[in-house]
C-alpha atoms as a PDB file:
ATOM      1  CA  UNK A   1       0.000   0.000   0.000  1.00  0.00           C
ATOM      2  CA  UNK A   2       1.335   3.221  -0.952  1.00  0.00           C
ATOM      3  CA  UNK A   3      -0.120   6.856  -1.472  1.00  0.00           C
ATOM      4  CA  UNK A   4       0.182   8.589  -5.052  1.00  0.00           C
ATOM      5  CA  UNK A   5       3.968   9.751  -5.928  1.00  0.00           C
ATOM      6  CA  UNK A   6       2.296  13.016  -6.839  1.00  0.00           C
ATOM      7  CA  UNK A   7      -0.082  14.255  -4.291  1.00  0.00           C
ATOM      8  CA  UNK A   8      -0.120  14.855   0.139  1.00  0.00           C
ATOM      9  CA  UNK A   9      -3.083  13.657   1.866  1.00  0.00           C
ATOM     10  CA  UNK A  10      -3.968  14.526   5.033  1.00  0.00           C
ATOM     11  CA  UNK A  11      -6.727  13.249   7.484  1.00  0.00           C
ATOM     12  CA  UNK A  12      -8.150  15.391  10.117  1.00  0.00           C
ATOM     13  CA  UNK A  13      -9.867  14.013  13.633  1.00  0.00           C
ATOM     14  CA  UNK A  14     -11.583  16.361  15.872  1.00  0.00           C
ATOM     15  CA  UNK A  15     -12.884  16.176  19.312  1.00  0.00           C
ATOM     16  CA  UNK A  16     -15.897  15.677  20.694  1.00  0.00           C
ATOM     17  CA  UNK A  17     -17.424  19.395  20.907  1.00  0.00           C
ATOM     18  CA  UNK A  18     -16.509  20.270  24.388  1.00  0.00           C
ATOM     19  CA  UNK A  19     -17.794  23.898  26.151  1.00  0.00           C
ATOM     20  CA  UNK A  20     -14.300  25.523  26.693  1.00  0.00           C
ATOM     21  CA  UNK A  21     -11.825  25.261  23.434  1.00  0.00           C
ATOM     22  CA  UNK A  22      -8.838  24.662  25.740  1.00  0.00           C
ATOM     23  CA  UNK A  23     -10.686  21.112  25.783  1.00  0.00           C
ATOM     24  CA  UNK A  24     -11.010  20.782  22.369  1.00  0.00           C
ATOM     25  CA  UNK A  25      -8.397  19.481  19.896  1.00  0.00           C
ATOM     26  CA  UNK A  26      -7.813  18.475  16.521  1.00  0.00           C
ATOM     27  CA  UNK A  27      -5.142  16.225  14.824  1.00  0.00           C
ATOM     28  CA  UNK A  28      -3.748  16.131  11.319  1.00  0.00           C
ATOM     29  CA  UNK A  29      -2.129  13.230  10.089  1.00  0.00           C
ATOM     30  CA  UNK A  30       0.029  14.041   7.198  1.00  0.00           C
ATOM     31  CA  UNK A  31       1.048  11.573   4.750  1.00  0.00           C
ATOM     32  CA  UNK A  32       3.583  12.534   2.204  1.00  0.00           C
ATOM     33  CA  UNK A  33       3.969  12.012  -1.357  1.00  0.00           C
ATOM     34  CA  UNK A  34       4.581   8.099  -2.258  1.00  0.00           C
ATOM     35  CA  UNK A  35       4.313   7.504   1.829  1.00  0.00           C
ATOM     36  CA  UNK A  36       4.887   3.673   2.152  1.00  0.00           C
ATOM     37  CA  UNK A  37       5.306   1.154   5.185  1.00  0.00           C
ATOM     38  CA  UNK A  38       8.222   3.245   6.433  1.00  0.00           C
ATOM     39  CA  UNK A  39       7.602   6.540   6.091  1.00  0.00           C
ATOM     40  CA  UNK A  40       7.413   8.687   9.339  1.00  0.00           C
ATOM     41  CA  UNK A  41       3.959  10.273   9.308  1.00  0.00           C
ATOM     42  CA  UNK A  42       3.414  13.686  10.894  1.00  0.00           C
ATOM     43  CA  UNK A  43       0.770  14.638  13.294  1.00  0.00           C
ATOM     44  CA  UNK A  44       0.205  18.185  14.712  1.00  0.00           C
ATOM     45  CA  UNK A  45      -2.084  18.418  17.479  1.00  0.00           C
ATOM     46  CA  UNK A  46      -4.160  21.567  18.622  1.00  0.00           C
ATOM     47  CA  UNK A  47      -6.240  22.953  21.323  1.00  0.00           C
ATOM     48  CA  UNK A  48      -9.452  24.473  20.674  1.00  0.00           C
ATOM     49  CA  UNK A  49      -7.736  28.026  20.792  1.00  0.00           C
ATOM     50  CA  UNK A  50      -5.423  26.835  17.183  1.00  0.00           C
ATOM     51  CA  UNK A  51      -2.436  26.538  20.082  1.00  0.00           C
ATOM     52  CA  UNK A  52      -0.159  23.296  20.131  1.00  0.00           C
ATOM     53  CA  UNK A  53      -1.038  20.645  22.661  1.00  0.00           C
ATOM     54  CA  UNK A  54       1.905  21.063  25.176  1.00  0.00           C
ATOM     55  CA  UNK A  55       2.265  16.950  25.988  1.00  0.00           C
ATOM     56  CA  UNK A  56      -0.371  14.190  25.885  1.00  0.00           C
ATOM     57  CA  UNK A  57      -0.960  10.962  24.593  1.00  0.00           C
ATOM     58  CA  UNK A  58      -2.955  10.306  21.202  1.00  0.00           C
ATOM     59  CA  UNK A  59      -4.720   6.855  21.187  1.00  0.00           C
ATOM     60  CA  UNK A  60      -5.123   6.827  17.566  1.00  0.00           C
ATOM     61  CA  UNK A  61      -5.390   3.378  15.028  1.00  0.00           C
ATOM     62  CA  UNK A  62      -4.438   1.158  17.665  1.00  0.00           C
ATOM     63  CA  UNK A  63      -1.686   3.560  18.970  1.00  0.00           C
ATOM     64  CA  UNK A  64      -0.924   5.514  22.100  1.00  0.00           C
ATOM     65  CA  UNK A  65       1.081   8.108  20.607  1.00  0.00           C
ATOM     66  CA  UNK A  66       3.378  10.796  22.557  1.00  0.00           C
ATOM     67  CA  UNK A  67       2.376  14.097  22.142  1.00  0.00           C
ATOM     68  CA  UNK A  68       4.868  17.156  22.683  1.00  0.00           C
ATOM     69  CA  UNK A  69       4.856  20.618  21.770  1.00  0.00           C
ATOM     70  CA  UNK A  70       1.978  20.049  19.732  1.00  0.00           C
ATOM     71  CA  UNK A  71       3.925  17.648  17.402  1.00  0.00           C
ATOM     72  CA  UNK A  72       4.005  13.889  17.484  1.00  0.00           C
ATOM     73  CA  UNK A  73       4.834  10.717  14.929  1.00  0.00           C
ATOM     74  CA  UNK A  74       3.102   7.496  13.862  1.00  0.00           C
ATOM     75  CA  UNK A  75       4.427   5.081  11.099  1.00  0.00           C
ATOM     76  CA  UNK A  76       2.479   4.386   7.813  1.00  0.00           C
ATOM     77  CA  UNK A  77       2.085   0.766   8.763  1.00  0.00           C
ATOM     78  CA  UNK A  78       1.198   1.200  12.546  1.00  0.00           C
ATOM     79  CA  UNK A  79      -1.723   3.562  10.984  1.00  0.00           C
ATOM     80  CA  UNK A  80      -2.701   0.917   8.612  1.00  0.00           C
ATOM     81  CA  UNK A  81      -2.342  -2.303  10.516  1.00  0.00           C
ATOM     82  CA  UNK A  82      -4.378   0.084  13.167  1.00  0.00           C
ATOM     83  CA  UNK A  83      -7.278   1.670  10.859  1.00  0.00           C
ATOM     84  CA  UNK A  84     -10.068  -0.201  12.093  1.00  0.00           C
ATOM     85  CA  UNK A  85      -9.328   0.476  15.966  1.00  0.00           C
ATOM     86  CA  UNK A  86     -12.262   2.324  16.966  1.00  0.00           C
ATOM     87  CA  UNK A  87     -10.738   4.461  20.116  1.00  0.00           C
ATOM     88  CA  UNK A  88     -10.054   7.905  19.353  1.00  0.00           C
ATOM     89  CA  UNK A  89      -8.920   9.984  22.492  1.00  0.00           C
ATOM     90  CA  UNK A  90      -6.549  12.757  23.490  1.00  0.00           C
ATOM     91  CA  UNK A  91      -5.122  12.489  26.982  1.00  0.00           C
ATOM     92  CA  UNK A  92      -3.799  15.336  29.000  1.00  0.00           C
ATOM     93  CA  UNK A  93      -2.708  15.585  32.815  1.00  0.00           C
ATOM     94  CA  UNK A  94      -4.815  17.097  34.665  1.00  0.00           C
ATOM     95  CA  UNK A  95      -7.652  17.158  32.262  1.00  0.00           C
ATOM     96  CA  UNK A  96     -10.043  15.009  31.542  1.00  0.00           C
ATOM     97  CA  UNK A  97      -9.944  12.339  28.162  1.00  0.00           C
ATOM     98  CA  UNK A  98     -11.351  14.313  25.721  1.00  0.00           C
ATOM     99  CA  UNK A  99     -12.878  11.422  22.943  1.00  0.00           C
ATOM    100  CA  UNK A 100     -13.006  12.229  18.984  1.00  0.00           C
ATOM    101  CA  UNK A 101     -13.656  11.431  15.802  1.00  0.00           C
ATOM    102  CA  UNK A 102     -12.495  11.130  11.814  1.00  0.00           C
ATOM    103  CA  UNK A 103     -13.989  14.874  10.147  1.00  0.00           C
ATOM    104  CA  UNK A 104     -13.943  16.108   7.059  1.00  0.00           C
ATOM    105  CA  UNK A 105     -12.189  19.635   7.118  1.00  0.00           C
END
């Protein structure tokens, strides 16, 4: 599996709407042109406010991914081995789990 040589896709996942934005987040998995099993993808994570996610932990496609500075990473075939995982949540101390979901932005 492999994505075109020619083009970036990029799939966005949003919280559950949540009153205060600071609870709120949104992720954006980036996959590079002619991203295969080994390619590194990107994720940048973000607060309700558009401001990085200081540290947390991503459970995305199977995954609990480290969050810092509002960056984190997640390889092509961990996503794809994990795409039918159902759990979507961003974790943050002292806040509580925030759940979300796949969006179309």
């Amino acid at each position: 599996m492999k994505t075109p040589d020619d083009k970036t896709i990029a799939f966005t996942f949003m919280s559950h709407p949540e009153r205060l934005p600071e609870l709120r987040w949104t992720a954006k998995v980036t996959f590079p042109p002619g991203s295969g099993p080994d390619t590194v993808l990107p994720i940048t994570v973000v607060d309700g406010n558009e401001e990085p996610v200081e540290s947390g932990t991503l459970e995305l496609a199977g995954s609990k991914i480290p969050v810092k500075d509002g960056r984190a990473e997640l390889l092509y075939a961990d996503f794809v081995k994990g795409k039918h995982s159902v759990p979507l949540w961003l974790y943050r101390d002292g806040v509580q789990p925030v759940p979300g979901g796949l969006t179309f932005a």
